[in-house]
Protein backbone atom coordinates (compact mmCIF):
# COMPACT_ATOMS: atom_id res chain seq x y z
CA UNK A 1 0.00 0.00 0.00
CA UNK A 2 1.70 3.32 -1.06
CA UNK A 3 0.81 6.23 1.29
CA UNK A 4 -1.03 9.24 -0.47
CA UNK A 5 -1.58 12.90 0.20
CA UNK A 6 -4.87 14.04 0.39
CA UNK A 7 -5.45 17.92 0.61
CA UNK A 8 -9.15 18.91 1.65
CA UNK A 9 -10.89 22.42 1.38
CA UNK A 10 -9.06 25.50 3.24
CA UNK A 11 -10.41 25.66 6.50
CA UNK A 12 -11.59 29.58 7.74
CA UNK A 13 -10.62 30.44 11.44
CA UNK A 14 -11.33 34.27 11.07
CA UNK A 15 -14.28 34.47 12.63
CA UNK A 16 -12.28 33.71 15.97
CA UNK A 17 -9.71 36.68 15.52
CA UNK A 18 -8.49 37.99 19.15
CA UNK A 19 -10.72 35.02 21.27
CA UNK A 20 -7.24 32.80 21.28
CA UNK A 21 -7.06 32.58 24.94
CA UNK A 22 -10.44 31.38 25.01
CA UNK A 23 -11.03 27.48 26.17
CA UNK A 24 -13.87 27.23 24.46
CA UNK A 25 -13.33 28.41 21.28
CA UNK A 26 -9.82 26.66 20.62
CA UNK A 27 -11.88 23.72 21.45
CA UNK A 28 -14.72 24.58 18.69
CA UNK A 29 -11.67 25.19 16.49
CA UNK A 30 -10.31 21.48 17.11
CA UNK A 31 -13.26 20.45 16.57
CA UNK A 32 -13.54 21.63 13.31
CA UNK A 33 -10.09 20.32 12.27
CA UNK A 34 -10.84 16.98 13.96
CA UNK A 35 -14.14 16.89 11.74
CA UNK A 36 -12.43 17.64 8.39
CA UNK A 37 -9.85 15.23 8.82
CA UNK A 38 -12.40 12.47 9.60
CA UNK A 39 -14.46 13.65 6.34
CA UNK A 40 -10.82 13.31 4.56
CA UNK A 41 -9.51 10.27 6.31
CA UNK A 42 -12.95 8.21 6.57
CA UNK A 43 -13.21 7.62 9.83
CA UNK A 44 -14.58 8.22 12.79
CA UNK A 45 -14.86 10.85 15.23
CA UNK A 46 -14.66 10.49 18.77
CA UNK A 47 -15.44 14.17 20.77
CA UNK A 48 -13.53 13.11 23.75
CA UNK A 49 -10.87 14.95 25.43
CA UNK A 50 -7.61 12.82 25.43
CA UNK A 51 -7.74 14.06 29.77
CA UNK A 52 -10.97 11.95 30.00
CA UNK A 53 -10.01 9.06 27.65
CA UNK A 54 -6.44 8.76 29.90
CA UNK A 55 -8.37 8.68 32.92
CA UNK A 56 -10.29 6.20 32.07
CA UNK A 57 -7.94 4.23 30.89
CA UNK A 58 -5.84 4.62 34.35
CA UNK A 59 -9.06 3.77 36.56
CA UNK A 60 -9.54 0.54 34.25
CA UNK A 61 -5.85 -0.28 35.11
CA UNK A 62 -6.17 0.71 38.85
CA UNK A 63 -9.23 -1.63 39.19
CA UNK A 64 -7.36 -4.62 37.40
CA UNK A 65 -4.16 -4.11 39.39
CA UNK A 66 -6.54 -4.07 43.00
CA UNK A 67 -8.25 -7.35 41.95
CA UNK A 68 -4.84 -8.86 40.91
CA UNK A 69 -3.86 -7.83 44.33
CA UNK A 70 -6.92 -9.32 46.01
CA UNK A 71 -6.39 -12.27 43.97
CA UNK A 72 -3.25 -12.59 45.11
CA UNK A 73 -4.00 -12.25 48.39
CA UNK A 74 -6.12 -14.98 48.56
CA UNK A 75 -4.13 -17.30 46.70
CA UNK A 76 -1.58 -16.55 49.74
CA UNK A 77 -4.41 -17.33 52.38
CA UNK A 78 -5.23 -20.62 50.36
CA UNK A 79 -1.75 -21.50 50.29
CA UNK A 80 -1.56 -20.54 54.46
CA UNK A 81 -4.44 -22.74 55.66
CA UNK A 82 -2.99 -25.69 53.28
CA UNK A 83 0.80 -25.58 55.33
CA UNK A 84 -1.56 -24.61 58.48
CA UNK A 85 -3.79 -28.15 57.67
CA UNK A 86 -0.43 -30.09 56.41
CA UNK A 87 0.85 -29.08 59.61
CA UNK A 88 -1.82 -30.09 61.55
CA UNK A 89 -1.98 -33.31 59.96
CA UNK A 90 1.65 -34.07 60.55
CA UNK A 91 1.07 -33.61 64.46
CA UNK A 92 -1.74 -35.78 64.75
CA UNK A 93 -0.02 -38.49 62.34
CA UNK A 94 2.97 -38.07 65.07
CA UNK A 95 0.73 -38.16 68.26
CA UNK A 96 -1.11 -41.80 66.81
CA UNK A 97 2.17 -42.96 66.14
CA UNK A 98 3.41 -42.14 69.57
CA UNK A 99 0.23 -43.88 70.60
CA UNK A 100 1.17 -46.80 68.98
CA UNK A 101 4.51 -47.05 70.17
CA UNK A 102 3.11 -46.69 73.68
CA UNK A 103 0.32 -49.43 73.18
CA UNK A 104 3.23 -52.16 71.44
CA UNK A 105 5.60 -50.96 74.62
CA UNK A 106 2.69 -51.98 77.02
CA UNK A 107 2.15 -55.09 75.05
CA UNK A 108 5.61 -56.38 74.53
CA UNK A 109 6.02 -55.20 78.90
CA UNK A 110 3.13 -57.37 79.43
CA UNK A 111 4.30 -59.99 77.92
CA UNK A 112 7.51 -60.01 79.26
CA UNK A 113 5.91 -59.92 82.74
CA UNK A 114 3.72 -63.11 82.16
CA UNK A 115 5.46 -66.13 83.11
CA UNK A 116 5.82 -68.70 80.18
CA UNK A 117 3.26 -71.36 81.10
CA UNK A 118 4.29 -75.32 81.13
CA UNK A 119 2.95 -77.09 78.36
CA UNK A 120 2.46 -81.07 79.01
């Protein structure tokens, strides 16, 4: 595609001679210049100051950055109760094998207690 040069109509600004300082009409100006080149280029246009769209733009980017962080966040608490129940469940494997240990040591006392008994 070969770029081209496309040169519309002169555009007439007279009628604002000595109201430069005024917001307003440099806006009505812009406007004006904004319109032409969307008659000239084709396409559309979007009457929104540039302040507006950026601020937008920075609150969409604010919200997604909080619920990143709130998604983070949880995925920390998740991962904190898992170690927190691992943990848990490592203690209690320990106490029932302590339990054991103590329940086979009583056994194998008892049993060393009780006399062997004469067979026949």
């Amino acid at each position: 595609m070969r770029p081209k040069v496309v040169f519309g109509k002169p555009l007439d600004f007279s009628r604002y001679y000595g109201m430069e300082k005024d917001q307003r009409v440099l806006r009505a100006i812009t406007d004006e210049i904004m319109y032409a080149l969307m008659e000239l280029s084709g396409q559309e246009y979007v009457d929104r100051y540039a302040q507006a769209v950026k601020a937008e733009i920075e609150a969409e980017e604010k919200e997604a950055r909080r619920e990143q962080q709130a998604s983070a966040k949880d995925e920390r608490r998740t991962r904190r109760a898992e170690r927190r129940s691992d943990r848990q469940a490592r203690r209690e494997a320990r106490r029932e094998e302590k339990r054991a240990r103590k329940a086979s040591d009583r056994a194998d006392a008892e049993q060393a207690e009780t006399p062997p008994s004469d067979a026949g």
